[in-house]
Protein backbone atom coordinates (compact mmCIF):
# COMPACT_ATOMS: atom_id res chain seq x y z
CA UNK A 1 -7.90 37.72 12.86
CA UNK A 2 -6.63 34.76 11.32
CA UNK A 3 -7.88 32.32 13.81
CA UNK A 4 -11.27 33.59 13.05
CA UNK A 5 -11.24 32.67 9.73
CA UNK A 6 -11.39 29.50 9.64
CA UNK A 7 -14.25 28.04 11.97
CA UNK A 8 -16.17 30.50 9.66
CA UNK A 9 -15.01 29.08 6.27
CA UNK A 10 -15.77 25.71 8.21
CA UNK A 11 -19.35 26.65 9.03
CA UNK A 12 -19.85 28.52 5.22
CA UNK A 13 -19.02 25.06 3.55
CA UNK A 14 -20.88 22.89 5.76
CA UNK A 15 -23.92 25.10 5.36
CA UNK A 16 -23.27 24.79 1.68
CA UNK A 17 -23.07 21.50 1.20
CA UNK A 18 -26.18 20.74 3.00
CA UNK A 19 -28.14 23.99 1.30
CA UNK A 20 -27.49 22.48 -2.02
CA UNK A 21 -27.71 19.20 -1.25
CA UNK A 22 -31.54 20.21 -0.19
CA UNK A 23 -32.27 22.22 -2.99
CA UNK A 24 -31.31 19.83 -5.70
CA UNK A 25 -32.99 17.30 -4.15
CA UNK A 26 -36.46 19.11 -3.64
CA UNK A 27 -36.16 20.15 -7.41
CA UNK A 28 -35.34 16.88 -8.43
CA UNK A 29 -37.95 15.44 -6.71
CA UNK A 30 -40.41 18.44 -7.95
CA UNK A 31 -39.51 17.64 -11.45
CA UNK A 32 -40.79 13.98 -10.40
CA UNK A 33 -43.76 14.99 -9.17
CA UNK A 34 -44.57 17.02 -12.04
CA UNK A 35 -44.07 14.21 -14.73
CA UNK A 36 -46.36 11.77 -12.81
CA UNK A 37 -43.78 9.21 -10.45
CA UNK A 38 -44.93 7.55 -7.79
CA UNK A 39 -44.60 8.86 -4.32
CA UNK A 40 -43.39 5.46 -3.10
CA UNK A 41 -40.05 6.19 -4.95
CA UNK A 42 -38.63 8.76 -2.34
CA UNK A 43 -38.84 6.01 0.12
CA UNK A 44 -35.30 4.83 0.73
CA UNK A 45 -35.23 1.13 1.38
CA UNK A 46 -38.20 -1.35 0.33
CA UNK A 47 -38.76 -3.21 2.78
CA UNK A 48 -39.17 -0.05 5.64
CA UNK A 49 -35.46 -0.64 7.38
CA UNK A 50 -35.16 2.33 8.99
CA UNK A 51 -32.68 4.25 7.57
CA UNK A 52 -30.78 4.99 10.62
CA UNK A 53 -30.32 1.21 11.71
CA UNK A 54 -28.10 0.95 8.40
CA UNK A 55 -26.57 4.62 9.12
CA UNK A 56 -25.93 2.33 12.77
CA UNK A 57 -24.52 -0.77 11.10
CA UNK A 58 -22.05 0.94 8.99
CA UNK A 59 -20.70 3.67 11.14
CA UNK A 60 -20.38 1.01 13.78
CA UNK A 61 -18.64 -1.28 11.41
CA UNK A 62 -16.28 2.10 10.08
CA UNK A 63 -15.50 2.43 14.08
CA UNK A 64 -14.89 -1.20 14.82
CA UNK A 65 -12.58 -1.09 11.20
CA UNK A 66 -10.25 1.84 12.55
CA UNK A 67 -9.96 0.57 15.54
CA UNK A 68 -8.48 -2.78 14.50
CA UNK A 69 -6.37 -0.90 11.94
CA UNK A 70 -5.35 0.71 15.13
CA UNK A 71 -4.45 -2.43 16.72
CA UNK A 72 -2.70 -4.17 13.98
CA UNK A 73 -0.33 -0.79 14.23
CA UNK A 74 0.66 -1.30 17.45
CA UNK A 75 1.54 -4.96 16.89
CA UNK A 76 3.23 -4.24 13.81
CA UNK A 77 4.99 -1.66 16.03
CA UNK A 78 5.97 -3.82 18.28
CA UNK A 79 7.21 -6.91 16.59
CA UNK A 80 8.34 -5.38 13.46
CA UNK A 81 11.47 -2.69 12.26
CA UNK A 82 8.51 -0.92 10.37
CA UNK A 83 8.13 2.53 11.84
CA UNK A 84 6.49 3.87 8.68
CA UNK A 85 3.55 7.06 9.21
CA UNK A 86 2.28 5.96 5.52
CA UNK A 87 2.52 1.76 6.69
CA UNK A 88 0.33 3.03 9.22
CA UNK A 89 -2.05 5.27 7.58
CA UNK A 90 -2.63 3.04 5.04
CA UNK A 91 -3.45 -0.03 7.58
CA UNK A 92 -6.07 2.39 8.68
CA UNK A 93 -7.82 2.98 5.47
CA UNK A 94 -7.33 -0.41 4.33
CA UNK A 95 -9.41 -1.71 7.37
CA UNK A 96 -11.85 0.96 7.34
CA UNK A 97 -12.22 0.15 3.71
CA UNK A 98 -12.85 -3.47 4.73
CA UNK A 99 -15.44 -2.48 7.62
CA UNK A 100 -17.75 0.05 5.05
CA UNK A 101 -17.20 -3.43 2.31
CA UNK A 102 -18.70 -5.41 4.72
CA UNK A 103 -21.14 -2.80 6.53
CA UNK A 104 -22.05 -2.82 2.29
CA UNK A 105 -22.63 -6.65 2.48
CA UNK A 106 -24.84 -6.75 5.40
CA UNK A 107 -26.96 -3.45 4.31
CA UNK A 108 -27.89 -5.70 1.70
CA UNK A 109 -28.34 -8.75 3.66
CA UNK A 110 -31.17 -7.13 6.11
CA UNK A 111 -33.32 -5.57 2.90
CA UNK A 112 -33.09 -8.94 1.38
């Protein structure tokens, strides 16, 4: 019964987050529309980048990031006494840091 649980609280939250996440944003956007905005402030980026090229850029950066961070573990590993999970965990977030900082840089770049 146990096992059920889970996947179910899983599915609950995720359907949450998005459910309000929609809501707020078509009330927000009602409000808007109500005081007299423009419509060309929904769009996202100026310049009409599609949004999913940057989605692209950065998750591809975030992938590339961990997967150094990855890399620089095993060398570390190898050449080093350091046998540390948190050495290594933190490696990985400070290069995926690094990768969304520079995914950042270049989303900025391209609507330039």
């Amino acid at each position: 019964m146990e096992r059920i649980i889970i996947p179910i609280c899983l599915f609950a939250t995720i359907f949450g987050i998005f459910y309000i996440y929609l809501t707020t944003r078509n009330r927000e956007r009602l409000a808007l529309i109500e005081k007299g905005a423009d419509a060309s402030l929904f769009k996202s980026s100026p310049q009409n980048i599609p949004v999913w090229k940057l989605l692209l850029l950065n998750l591809s950066l975030l992938l590339i990031g961990i997967g150094i961070g990855l890399l620089i573990i095993s060398i570390v590993r190898a050449y080093t006494t350091l046998d540390s999970d948190a050495a290594n965990t933190a490696i990985v977030f400070i290069m995926a840091g690094i990768s969304l900082f520079t995914g950042f840089t270049l989303s900025k770049k391209l609507e330039k």
